[in-house]
C-alpha atoms as a PDB file:
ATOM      1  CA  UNK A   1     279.569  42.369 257.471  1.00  0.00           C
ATOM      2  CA  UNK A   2     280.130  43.835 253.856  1.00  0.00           C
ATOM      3  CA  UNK A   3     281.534  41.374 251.092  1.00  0.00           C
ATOM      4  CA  UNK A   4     284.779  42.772 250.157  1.00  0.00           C
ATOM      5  CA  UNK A   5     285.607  41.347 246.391  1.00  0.00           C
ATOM      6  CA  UNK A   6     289.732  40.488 246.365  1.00  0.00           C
ATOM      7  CA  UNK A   7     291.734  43.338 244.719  1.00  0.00           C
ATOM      8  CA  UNK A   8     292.994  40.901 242.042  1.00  0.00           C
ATOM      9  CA  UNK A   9     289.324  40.165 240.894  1.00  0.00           C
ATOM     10  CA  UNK A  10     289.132  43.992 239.771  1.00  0.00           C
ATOM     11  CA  UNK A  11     292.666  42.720 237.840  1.00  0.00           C
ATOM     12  CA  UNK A  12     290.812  40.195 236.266  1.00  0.00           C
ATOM     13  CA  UNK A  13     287.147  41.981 235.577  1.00  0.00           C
ATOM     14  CA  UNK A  14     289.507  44.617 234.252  1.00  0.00           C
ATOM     15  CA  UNK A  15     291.412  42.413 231.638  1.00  0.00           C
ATOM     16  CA  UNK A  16     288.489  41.238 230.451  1.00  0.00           C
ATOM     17  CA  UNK A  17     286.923  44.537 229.479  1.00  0.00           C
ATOM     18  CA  UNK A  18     290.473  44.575 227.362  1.00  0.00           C
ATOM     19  CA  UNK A  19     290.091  41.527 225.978  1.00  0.00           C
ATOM     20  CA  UNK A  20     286.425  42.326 224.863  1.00  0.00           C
ATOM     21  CA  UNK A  21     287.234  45.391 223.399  1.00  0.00           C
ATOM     22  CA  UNK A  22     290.191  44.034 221.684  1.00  0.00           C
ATOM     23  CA  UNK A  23     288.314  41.568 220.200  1.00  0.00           C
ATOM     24  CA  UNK A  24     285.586  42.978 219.225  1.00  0.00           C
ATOM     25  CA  UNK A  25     286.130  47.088 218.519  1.00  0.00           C
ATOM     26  CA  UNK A  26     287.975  47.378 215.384  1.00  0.00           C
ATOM     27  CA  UNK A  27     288.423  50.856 216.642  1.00  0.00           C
ATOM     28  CA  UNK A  28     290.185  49.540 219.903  1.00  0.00           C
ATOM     29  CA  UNK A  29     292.501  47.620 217.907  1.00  0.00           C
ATOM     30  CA  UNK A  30     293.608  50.408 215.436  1.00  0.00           C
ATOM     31  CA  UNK A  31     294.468  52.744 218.402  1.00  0.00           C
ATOM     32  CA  UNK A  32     296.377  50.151 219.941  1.00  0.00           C
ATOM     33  CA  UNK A  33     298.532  49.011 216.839  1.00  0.00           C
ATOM     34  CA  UNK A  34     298.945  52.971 216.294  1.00  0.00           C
ATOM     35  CA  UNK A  35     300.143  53.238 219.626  1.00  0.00           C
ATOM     36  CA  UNK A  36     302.558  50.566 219.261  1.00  0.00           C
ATOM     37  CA  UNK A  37     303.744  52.312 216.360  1.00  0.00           C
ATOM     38  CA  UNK A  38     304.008  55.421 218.061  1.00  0.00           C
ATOM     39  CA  UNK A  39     306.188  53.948 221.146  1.00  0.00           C
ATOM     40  CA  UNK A  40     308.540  52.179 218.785  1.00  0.00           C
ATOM     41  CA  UNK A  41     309.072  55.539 216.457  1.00  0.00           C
ATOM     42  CA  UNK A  42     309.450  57.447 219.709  1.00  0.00           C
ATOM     43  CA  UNK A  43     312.250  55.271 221.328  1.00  0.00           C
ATOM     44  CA  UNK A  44     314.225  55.307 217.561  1.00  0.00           C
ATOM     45  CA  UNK A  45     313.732  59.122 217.674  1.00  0.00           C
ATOM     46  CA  UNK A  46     314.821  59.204 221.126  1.00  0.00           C
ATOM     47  CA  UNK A  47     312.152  61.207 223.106  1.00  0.00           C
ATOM     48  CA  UNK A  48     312.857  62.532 226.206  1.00  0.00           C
ATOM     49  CA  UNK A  49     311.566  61.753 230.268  1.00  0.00           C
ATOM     50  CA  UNK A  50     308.770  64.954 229.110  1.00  0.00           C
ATOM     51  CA  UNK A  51     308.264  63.740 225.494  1.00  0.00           C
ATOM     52  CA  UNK A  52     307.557  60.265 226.934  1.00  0.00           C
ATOM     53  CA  UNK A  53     305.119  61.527 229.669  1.00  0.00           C
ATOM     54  CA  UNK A  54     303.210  63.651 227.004  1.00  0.00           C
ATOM     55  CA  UNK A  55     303.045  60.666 224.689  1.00  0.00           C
ATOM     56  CA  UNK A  56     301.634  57.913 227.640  1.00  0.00           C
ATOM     57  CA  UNK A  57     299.198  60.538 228.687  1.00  0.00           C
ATOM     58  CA  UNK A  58     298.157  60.720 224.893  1.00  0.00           C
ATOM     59  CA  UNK A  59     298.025  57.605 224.321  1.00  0.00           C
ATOM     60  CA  UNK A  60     296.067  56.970 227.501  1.00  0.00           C
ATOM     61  CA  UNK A  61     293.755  59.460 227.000  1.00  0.00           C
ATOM     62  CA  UNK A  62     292.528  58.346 223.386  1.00  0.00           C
ATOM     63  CA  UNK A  63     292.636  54.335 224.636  1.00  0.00           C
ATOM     64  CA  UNK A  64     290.561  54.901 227.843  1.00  0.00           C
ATOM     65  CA  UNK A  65     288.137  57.176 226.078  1.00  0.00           C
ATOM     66  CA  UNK A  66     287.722  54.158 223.362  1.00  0.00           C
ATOM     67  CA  UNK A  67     286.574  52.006 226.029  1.00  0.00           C
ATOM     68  CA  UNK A  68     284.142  54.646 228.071  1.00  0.00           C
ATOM     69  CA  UNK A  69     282.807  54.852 224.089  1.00  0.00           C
ATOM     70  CA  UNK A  70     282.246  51.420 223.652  1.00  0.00           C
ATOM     71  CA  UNK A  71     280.760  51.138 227.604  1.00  0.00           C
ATOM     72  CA  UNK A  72     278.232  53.809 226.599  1.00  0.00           C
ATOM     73  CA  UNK A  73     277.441  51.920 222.956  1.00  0.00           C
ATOM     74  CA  UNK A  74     276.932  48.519 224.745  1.00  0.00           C
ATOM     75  CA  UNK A  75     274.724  50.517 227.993  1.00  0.00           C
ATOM     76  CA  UNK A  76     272.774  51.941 224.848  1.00  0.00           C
ATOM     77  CA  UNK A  77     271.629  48.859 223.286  1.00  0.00           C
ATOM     78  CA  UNK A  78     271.137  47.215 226.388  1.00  0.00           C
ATOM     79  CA  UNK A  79     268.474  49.836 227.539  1.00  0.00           C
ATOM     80  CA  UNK A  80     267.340  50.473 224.122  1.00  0.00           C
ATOM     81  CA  UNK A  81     267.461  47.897 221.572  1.00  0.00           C
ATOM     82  CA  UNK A  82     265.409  49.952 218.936  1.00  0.00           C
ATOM     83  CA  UNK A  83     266.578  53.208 217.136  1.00  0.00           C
ATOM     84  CA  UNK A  84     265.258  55.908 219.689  1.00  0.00           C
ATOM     85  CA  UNK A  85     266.352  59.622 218.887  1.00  0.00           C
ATOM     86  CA  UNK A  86     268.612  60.293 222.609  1.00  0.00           C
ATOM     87  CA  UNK A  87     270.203  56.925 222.142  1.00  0.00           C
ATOM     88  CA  UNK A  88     271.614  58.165 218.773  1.00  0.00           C
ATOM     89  CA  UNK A  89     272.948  61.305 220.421  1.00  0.00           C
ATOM     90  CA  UNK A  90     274.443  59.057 223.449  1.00  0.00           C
ATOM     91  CA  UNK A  91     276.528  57.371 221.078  1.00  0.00           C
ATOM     92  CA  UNK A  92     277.447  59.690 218.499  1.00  0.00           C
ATOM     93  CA  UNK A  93     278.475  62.089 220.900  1.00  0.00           C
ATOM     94  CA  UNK A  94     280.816  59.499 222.366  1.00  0.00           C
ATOM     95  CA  UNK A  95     282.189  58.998 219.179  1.00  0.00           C
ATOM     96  CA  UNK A  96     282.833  62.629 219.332  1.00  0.00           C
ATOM     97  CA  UNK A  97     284.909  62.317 222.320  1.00  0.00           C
ATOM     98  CA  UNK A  98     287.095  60.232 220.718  1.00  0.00           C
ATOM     99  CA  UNK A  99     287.392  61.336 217.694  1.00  0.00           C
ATOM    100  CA  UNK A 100     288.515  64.810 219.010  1.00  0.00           C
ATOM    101  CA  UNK A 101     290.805  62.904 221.315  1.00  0.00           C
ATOM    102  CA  UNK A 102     292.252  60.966 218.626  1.00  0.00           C
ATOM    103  CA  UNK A 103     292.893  63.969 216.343  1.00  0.00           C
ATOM    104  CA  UNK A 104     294.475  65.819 219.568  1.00  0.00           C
ATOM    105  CA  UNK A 105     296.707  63.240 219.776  1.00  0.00           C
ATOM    106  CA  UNK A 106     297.398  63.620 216.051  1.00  0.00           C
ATOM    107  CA  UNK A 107     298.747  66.953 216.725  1.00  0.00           C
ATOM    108  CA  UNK A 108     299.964  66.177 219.730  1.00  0.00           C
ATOM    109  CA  UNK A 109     302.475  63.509 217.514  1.00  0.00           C
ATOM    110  CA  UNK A 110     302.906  66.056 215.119  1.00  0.00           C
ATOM    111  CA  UNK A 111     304.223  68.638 217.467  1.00  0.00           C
ATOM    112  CA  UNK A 112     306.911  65.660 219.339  1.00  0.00           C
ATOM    113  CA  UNK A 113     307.824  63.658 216.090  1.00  0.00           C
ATOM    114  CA  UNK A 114     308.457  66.564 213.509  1.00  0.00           C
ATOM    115  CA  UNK A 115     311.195  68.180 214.309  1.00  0.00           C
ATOM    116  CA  UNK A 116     313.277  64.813 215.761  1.00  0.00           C
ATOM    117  CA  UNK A 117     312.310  63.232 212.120  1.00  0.00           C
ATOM    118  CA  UNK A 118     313.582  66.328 210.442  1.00  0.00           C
ATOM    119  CA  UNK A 119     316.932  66.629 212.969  1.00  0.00           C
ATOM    120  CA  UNK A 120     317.309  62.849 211.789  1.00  0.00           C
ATOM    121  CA  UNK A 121     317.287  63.437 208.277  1.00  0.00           C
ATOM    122  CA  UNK A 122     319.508  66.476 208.352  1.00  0.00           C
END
């Protein structure tokens, strides 16, 4: 007989990596304050059901890569606590990922808010 763990323990494990990361990735919390930003701009401008998708996939996409970066930092230390050449690489190119990721969603704002800021002013 396998151990099954209950569904809301994956709730909770889950939170927890949120909370972490919240805490402690100064990163984390920047995307999420700019992403708070973001949602309350985009309900003044008025997006619509499409222009909301594209921004929660967006926003999604740069959060969830923050936290696969900060899994891979803290897997990286773990296995190797002095400055070795391939753990450099593991990390910065996770960085990578999200910085690309964040820029894309720079455009990605850029291309919804723009013209609605511009048809508000005018």
């Amino acid at each position: 007989m396998s151990y099954r763990r209950p569904i809301h323990r994956s709730f909770y494990y889950a939170s927890d990596g949120i909370k972490e990361a919240f805490r402690n990735e100064p990163n984390f919390r920047a995307h999420i304050i700019v992403s708070i930003i973001v949602l309350v701009l985009g309900f003044f401008l008025g997006l619509t059901n499409l222009e909301w998708i594209v921004l929660f996939l967006t926003i999604a996409f740069v959060i969830v890569l923050e936290l696969i970066n900060t899994s891979i930092e803290a897997l990286v230390d773990l296995a190797s606590p002095e400055i070795h050449p391939k753990a450099k690489v593991a990390k910065d190119v996770a960085a990578a990922a999200v910085l690309l990721a964040a820029l894309s969603a720079g455009l990605i704002g850029m291309l919804l808010f723009i013209p609605k800021i511009f048809y508000f002013f005018n």
